[in-house]
Protein backbone atom coordinates (compact mmCIF):
# COMPACT_ATOMS: atom_id res chain seq x y z
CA UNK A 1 22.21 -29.23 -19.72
CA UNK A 2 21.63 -25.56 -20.00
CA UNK A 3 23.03 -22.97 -17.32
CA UNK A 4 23.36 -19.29 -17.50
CA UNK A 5 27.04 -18.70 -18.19
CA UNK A 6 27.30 -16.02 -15.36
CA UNK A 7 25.70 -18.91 -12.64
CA UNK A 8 28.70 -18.13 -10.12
CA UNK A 9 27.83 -14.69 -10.26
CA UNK A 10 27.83 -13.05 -6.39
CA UNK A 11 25.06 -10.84 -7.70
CA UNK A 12 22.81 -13.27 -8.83
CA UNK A 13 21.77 -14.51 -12.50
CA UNK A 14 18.42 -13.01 -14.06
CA UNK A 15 14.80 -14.60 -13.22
CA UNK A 16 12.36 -15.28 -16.23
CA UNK A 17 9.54 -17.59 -14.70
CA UNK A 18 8.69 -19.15 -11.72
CA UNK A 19 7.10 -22.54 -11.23
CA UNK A 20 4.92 -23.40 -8.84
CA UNK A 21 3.42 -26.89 -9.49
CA UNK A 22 1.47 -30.14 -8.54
CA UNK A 23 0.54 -33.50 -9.98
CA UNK A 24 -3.45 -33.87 -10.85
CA UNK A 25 -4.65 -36.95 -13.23
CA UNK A 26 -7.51 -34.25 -14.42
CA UNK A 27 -9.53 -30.78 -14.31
CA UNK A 28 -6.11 -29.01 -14.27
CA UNK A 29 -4.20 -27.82 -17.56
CA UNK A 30 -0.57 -28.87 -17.84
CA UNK A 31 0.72 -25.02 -17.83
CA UNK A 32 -1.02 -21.91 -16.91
CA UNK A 33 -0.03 -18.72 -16.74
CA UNK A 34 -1.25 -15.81 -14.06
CA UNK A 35 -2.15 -12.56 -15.28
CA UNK A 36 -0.83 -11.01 -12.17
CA UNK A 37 1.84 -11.54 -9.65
CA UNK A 38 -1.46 -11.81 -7.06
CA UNK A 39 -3.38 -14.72 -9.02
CA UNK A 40 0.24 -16.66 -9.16
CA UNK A 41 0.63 -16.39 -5.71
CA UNK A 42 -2.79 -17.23 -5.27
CA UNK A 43 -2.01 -20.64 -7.88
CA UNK A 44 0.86 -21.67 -5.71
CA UNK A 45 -1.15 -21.22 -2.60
CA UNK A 46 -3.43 -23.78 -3.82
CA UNK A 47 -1.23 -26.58 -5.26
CA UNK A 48 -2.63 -30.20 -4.79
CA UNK A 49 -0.94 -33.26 -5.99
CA UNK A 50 -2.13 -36.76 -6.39
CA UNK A 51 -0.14 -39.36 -4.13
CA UNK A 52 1.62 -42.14 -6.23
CA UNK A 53 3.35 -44.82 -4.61
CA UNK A 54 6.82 -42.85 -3.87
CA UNK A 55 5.14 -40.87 -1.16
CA UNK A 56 3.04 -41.65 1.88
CA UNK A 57 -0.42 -42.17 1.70
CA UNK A 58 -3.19 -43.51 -0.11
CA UNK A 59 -2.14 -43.86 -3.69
CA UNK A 60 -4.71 -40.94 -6.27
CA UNK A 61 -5.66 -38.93 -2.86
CA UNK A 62 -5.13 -35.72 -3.37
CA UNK A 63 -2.37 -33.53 -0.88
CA UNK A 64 -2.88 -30.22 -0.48
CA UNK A 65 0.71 -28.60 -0.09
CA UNK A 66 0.89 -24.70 -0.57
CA UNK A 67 3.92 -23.75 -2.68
CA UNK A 68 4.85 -27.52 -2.44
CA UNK A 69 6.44 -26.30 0.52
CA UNK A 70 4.61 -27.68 3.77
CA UNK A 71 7.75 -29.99 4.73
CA UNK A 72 9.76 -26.88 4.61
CA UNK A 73 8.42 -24.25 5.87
CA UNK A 74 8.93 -23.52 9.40
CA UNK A 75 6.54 -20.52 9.90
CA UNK A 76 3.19 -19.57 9.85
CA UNK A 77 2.22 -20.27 6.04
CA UNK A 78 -0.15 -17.01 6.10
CA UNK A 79 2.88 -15.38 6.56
CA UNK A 80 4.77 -17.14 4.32
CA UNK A 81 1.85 -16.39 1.56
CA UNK A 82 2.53 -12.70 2.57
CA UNK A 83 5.51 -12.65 1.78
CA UNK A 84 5.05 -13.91 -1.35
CA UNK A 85 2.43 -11.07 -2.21
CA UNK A 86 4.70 -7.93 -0.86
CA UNK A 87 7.79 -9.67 -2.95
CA UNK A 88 6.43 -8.46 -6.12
CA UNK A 89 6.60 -4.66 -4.74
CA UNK A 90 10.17 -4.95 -4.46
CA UNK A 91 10.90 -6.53 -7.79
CA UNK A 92 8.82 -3.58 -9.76
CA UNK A 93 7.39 -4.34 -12.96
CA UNK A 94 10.09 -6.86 -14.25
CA UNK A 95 8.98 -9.57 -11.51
CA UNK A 96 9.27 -12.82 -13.15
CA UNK A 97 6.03 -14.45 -14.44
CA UNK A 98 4.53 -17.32 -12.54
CA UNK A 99 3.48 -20.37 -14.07
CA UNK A 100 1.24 -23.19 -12.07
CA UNK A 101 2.11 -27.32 -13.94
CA UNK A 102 0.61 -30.13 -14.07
CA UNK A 103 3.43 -33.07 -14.32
């Protein structure tokens, strides 16, 4: 296992990436990196995922699930994708990158 050695830290541990990411048999590269903070959030917004047999459905339909966060989310998800977008202006140019996966 790897952990930052300052993980208890009150003020927080430093932020490299972040991963938004689905599960697609095709047509979508395993990693892909946004240019900007806007076409990441845009990625995430867009996630789909394949069913398999662990979740409900019909098995190789494809879910759409913004942010793989529909069953979690208990707002509006416009707003949610807003937030997302003004996030960047408080992080300033060090934001993390934003990666969209395939696995």
């Amino acid at each position: 296992p790897v952990i930052d050695p300052a993980w208890e830290d009150p003020n927080g541990v430093p932020v490299c990436a972040i991963l938004f990411g689905g599960r697609r048999p095709n047509l979508v590269p395993l990693v892909t990196e946004a240019y900007i903070w806007d076409q990441g959030v845009f990625m995430g917004s867009i996630i789909g995922s394949q069913l398999t047999a662990a979740a409900e459905g019909t098995v190789g339909q494809v879910r759409r699930d913004p942010f793989a966060m529909l069953p979690f989310c208990g707002y509006n998800m416009a707003d949610y994708f807003g937030h997302w977008t003004h996030f960047r202006e408080k992080l300033g140019f060090l934001s993390p990158k934003i990666f969209y996966v395939n696995w």
